[in-house]
C-alpha atoms as a PDB file:
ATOM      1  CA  UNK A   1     -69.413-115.187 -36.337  1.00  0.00           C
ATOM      2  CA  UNK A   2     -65.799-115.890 -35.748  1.00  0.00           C
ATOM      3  CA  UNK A   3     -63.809-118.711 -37.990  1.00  0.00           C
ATOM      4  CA  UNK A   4     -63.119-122.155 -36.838  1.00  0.00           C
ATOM      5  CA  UNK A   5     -59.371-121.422 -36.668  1.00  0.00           C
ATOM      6  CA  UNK A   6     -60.326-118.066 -34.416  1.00  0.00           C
ATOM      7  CA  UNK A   7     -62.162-120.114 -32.265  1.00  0.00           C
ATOM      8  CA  UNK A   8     -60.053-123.550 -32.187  1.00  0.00           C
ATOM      9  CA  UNK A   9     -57.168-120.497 -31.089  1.00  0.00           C
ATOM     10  CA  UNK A  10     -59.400-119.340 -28.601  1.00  0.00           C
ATOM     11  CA  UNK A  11     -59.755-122.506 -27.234  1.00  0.00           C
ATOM     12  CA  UNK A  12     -56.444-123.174 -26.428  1.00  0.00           C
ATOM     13  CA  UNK A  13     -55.208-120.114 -25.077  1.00  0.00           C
ATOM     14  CA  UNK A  14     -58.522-120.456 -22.680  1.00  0.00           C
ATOM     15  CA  UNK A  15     -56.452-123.021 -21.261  1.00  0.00           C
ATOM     16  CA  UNK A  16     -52.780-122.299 -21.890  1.00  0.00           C
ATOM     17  CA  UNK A  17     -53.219-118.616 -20.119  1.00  0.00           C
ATOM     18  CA  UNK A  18     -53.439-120.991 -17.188  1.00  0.00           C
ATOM     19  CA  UNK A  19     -50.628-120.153 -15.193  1.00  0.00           C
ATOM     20  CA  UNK A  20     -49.203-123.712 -14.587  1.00  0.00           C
ATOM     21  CA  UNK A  21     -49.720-124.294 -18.450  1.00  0.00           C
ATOM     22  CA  UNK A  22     -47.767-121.130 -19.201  1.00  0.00           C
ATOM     23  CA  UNK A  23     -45.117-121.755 -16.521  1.00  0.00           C
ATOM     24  CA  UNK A  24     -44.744-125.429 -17.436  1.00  0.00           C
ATOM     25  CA  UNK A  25     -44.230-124.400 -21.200  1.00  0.00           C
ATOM     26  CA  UNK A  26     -41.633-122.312 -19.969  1.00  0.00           C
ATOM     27  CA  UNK A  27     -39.222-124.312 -18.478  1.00  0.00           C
ATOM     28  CA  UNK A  28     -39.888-127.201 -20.780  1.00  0.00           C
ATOM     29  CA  UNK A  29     -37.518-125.177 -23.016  1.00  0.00           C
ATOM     30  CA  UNK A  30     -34.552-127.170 -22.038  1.00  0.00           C
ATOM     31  CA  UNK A  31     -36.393-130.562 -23.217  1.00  0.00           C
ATOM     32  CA  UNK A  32     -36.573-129.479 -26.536  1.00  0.00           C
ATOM     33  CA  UNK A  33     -32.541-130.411 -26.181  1.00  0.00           C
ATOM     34  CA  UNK A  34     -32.739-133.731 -25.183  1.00  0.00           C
ATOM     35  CA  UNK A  35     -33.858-135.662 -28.570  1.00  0.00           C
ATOM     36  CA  UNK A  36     -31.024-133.693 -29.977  1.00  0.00           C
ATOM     37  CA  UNK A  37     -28.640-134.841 -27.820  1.00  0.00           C
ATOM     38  CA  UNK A  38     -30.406-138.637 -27.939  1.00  0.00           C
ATOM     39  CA  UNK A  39     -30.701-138.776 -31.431  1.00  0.00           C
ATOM     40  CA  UNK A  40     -33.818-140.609 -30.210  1.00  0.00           C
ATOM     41  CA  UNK A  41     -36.769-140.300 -32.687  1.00  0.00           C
ATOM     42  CA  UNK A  42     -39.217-141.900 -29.537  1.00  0.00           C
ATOM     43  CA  UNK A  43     -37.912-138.844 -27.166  1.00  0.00           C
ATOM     44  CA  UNK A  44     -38.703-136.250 -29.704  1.00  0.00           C
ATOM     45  CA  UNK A  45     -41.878-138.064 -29.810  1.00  0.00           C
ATOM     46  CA  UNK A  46     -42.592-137.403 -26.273  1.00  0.00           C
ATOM     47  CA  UNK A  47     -41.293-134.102 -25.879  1.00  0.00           C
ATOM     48  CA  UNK A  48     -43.563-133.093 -29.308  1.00  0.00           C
ATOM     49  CA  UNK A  49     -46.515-134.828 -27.297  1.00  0.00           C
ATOM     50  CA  UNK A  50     -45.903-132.994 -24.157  1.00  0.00           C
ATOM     51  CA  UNK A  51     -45.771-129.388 -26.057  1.00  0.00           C
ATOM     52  CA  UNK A  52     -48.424-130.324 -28.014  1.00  0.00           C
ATOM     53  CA  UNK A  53     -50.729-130.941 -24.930  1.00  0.00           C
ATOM     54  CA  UNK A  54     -49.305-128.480 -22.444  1.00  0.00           C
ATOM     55  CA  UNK A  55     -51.613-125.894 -24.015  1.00  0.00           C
ATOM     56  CA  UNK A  56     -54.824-127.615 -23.227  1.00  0.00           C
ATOM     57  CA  UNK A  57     -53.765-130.244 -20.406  1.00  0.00           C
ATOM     58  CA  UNK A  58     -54.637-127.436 -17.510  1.00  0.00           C
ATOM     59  CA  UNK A  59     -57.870-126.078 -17.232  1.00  0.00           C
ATOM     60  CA  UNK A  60     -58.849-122.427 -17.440  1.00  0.00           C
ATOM     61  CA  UNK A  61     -57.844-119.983 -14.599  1.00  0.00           C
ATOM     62  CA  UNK A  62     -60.486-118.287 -12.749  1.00  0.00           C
ATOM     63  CA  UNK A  63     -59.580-115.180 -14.097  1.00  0.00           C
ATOM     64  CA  UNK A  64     -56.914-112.769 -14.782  1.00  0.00           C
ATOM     65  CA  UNK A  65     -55.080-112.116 -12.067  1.00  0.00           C
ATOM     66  CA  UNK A  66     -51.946-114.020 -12.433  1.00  0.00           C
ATOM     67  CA  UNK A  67     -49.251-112.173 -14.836  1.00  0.00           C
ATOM     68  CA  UNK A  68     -48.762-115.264 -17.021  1.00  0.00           C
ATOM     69  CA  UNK A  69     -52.243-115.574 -17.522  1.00  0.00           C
ATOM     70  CA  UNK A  70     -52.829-112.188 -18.536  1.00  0.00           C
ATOM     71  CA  UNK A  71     -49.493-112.648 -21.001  1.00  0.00           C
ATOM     72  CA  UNK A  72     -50.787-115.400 -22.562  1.00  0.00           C
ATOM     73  CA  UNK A  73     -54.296-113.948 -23.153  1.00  0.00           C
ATOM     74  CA  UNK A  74     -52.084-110.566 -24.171  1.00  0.00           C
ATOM     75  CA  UNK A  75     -50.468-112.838 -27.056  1.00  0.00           C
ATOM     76  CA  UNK A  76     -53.915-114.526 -28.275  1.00  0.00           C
ATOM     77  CA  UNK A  77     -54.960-110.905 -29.229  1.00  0.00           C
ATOM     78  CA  UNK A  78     -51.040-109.972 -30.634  1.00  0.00           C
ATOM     79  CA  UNK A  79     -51.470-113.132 -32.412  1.00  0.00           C
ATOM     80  CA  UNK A  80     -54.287-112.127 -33.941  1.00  0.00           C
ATOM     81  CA  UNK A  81     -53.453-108.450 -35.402  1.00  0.00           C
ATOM     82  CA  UNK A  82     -49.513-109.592 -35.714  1.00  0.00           C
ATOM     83  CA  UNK A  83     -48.481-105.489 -35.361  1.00  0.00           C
ATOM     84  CA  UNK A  84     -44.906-105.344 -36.521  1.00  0.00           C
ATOM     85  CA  UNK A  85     -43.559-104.183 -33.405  1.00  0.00           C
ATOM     86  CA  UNK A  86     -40.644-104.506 -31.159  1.00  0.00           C
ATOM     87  CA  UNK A  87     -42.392-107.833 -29.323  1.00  0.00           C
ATOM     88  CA  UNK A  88     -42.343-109.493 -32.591  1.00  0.00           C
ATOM     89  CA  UNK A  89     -38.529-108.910 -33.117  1.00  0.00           C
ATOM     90  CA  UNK A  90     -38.304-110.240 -29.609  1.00  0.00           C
ATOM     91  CA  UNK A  91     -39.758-113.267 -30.384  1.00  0.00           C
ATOM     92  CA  UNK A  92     -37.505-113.484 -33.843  1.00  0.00           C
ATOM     93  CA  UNK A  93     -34.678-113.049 -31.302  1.00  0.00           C
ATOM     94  CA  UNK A  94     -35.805-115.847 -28.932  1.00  0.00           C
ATOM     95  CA  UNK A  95     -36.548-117.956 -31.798  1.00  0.00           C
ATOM     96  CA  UNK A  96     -32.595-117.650 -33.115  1.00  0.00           C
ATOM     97  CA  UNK A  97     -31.198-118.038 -29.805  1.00  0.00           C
ATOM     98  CA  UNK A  98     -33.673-121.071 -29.513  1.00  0.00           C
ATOM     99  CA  UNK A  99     -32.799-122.683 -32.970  1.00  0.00           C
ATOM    100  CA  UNK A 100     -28.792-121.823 -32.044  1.00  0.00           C
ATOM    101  CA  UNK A 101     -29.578-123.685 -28.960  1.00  0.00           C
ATOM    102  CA  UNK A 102     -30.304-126.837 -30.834  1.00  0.00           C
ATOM    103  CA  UNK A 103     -27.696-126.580 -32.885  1.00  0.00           C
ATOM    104  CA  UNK A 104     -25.332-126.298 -30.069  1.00  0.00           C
ATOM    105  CA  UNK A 105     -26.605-129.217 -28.465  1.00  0.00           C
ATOM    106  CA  UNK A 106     -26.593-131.060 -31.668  1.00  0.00           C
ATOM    107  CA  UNK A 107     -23.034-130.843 -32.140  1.00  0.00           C
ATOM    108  CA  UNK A 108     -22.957-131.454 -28.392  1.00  0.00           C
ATOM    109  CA  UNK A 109     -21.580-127.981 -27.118  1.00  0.00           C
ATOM    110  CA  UNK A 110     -22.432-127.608 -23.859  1.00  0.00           C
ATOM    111  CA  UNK A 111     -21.813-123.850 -23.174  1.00  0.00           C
ATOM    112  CA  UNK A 112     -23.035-122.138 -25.987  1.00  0.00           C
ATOM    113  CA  UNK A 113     -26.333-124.411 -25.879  1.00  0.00           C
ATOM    114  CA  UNK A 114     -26.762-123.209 -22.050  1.00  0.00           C
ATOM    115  CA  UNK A 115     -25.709-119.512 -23.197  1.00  0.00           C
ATOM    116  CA  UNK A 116     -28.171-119.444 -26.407  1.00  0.00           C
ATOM    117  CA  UNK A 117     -30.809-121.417 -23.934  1.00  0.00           C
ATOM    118  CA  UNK A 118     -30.540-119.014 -20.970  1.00  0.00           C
ATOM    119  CA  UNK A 119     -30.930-116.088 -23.714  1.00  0.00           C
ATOM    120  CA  UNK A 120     -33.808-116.949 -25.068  1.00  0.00           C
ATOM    121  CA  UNK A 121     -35.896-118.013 -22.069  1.00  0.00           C
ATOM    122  CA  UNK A 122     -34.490-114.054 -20.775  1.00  0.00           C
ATOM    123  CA  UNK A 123     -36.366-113.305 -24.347  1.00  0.00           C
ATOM    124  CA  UNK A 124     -39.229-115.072 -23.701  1.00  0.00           C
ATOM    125  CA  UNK A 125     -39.984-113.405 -20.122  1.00  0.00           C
ATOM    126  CA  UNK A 126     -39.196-109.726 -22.252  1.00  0.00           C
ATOM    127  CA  UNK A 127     -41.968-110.824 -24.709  1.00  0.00           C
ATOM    128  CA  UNK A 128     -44.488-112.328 -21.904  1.00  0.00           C
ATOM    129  CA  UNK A 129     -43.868-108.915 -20.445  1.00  0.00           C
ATOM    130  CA  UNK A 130     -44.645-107.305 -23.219  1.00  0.00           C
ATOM    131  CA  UNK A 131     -47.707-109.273 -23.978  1.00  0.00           C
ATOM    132  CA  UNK A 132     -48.938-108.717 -20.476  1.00  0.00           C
ATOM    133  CA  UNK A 133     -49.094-105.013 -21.049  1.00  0.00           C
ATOM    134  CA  UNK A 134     -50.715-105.231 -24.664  1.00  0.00           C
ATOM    135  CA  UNK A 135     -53.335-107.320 -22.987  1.00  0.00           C
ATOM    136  CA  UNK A 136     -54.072-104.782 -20.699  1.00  0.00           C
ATOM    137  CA  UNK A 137     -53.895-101.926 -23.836  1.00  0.00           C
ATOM    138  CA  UNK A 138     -56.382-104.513 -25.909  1.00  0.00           C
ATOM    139  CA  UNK A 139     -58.270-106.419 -23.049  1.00  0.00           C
ATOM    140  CA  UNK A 140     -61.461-104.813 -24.778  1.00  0.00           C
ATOM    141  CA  UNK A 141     -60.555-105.571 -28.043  1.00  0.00           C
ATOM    142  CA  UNK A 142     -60.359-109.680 -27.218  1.00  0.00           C
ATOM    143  CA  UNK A 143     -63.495-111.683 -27.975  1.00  0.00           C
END
């Protein structure tokens, strides 16, 4: 018998390895910006909301045909073992360029904020790529 948290995890990515939940997440990178550059606590509120609910607001895919589906199942199992391996200095990579991106468009610096943003979604589509294959390695293994 799995745990709750296991299976609450399960859950989600059931639904996020939807393609158009994946995608969506994606490019909703740049949103992350705009309370920062609002100062608006009700903006951060509603981008929080929308990343909060992307994961679950699409319904499972049919199967695994579609690369971002198969990514997102690929980082449900990673998730789960957390190998120290080169996807998770990836992800440490996206996640600075990501943080440097907010910090940028804090202090309202347009090109480094695009340069830092632009970096880490590059990062991001390294690590789905990565997580694609390890789902096909582990596909067995998930369950």
């Amino acid at each position: 018998m799995s745990s709750p948290l296991k299976r609450l995890t399960g859950k989600v990515f059931e639904h996020h390895s939807n393609p158009w939940s994946a995608w969506t997440r994606l490019l909703s990178v740049p949103l992350v910006f705009v309370p920062f550059w609002t100062r608006s606590w009700r903006h951060a509120a509603l981008v929080g909301a929308w990343l909060l609910l992307n994961p679950v607001a699409f319904p499972e895919p049919e199967d695994d045909s579609a690369w971002a589906t198969r990514a997102m199942l690929g980082e449900e199992i990673w998730i789960a073992e957390r190998p120290l391996d080169k996807a998770m200095a990836v992800n440490l990579a996206a996640s600075v360029f990501g943080i440097g991106g907010v910090l940028a468009y804090f202090k309202r610096r347009p090109l480094p904020t695009a340069l830092c943003t632009v970096a880490e979604i590059a990062l991001l589509l390294l690590y789905w790529r990565m997580m694609a294959e390890y789902y096909e390695e582990h596909r067995k293994d998930r369950g």
